[in-house]
C-alpha atoms as a PDB file:
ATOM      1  CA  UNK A   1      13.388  17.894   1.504  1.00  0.00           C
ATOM      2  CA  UNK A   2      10.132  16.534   2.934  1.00  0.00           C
ATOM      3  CA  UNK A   3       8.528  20.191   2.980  1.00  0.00           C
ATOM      4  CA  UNK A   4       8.585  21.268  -0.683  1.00  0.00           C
ATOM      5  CA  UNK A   5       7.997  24.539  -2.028  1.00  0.00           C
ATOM      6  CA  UNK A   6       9.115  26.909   0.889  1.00  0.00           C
ATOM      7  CA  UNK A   7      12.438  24.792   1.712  1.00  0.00           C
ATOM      8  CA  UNK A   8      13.428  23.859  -2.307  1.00  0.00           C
ATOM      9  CA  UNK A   9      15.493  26.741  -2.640  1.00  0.00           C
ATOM     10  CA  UNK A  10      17.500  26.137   0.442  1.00  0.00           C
ATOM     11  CA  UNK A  11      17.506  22.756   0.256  1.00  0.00           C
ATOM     12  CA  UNK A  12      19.390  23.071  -2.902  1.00  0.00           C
ATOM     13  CA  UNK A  13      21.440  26.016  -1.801  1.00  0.00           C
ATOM     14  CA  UNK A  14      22.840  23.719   0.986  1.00  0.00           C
ATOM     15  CA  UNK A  15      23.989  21.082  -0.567  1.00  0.00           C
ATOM     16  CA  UNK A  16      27.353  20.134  -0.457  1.00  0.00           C
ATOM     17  CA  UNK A  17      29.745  19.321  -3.974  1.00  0.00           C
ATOM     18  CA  UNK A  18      28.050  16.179  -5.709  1.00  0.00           C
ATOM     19  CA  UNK A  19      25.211  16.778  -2.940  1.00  0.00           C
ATOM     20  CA  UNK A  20      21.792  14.874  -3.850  1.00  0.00           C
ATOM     21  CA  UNK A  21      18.626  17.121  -3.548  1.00  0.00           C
ATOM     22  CA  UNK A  22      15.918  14.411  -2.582  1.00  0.00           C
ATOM     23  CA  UNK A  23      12.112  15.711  -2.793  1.00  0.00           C
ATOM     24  CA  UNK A  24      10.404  13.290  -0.878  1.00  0.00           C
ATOM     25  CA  UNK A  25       7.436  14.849   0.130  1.00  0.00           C
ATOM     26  CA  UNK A  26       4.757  18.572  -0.433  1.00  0.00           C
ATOM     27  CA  UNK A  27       3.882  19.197   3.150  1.00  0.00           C
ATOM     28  CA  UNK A  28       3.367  22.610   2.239  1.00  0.00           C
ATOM     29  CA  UNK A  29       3.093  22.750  -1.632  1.00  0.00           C
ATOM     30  CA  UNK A  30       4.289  20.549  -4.279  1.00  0.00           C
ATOM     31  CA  UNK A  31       8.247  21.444  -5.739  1.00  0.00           C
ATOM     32  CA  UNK A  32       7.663  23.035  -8.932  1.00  0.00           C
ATOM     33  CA  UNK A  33       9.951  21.928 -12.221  1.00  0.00           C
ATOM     34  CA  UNK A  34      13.019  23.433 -12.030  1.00  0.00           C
ATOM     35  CA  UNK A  35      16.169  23.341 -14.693  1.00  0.00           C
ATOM     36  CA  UNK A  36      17.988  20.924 -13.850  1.00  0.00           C
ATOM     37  CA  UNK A  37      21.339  23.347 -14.914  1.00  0.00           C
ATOM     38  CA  UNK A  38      20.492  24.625 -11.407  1.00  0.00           C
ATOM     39  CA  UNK A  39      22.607  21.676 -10.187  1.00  0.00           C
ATOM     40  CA  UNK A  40      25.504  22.322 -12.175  1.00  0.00           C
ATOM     41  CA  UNK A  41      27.779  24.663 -10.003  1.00  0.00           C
ATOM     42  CA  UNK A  42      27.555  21.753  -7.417  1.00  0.00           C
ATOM     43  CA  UNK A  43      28.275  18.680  -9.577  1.00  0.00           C
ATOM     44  CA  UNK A  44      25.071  17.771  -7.676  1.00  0.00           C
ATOM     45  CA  UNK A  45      22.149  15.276  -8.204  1.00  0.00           C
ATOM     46  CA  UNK A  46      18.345  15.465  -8.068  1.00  0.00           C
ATOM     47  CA  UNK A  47      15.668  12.544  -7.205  1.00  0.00           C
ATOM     48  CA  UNK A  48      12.085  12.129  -6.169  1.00  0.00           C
ATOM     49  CA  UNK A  49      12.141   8.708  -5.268  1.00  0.00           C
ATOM     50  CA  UNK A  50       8.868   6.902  -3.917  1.00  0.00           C
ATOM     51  CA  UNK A  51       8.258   4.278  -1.470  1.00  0.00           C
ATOM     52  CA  UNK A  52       6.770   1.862  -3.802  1.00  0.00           C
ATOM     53  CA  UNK A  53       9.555   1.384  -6.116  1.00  0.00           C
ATOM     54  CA  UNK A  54      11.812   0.795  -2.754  1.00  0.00           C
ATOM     55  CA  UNK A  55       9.114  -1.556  -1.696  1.00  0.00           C
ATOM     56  CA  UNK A  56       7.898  -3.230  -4.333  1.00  0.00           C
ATOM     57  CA  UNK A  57       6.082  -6.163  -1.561  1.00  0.00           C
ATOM     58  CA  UNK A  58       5.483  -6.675   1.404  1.00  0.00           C
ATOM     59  CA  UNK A  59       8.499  -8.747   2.405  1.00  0.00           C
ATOM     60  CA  UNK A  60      10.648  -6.403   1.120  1.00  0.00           C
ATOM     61  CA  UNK A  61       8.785  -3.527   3.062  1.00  0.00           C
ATOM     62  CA  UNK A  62       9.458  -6.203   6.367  1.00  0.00           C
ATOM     63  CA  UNK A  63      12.947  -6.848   5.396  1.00  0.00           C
ATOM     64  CA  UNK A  64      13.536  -2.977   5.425  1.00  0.00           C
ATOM     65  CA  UNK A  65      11.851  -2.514   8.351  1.00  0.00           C
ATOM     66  CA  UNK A  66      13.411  -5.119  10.481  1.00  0.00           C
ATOM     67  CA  UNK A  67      17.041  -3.328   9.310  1.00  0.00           C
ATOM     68  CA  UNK A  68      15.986  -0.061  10.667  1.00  0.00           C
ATOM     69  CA  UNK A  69      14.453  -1.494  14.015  1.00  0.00           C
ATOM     70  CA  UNK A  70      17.796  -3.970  14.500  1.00  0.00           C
ATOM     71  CA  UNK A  71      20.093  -1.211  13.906  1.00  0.00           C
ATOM     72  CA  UNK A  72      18.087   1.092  16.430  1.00  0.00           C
ATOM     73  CA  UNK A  73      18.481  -1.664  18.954  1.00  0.00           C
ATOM     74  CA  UNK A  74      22.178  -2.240  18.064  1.00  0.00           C
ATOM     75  CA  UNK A  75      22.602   1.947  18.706  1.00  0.00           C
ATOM     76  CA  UNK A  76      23.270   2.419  15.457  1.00  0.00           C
ATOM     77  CA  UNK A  77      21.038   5.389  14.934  1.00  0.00           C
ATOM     78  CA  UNK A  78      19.565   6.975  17.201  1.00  0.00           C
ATOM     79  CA  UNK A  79      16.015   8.666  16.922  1.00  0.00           C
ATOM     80  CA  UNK A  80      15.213  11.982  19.098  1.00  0.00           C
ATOM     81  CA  UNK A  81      11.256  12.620  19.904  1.00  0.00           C
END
């Protein structure tokens, strides 16, 4: 969920059995605290991962860039505009 506070609730609602609710972002309002017993029924998972601790230097942030870019070129994934 890169909105936050409008889209929490459905983001959560949504998710599938031993679904991960990722907050990544507050567009719109920061995602308040929430009891994590919320994720119970769904054997699911919550994280609020950020960039720098995926990143830690730039040749890491290269190395995962030059993934993303070789599989778009391989077709991979595909990216609508």
């Amino acid at each position: 969920d890169g909105i936050g506070l409008p889209t929490m609730d459905i983001s959560i609602s949504s998710l599938a059995h031993r679904g991960i609710f990722v907050s990544f972002g507050n567009a719109s309002g920061a995602v308040p605290p929430f009891p994590v017993l919320r994720l119970i029924a769904k054997s699911a998972y919550g994280t609020r991962p950020k960039l720098l601790d995926y990143t830690t230097n730039r040749a890491e942030l290269v190395e995962r860039a030059d993934e993303i870019f070789g599989w778009l070129l391989d077709g991979k994934i595909k990216v609508s505009v």
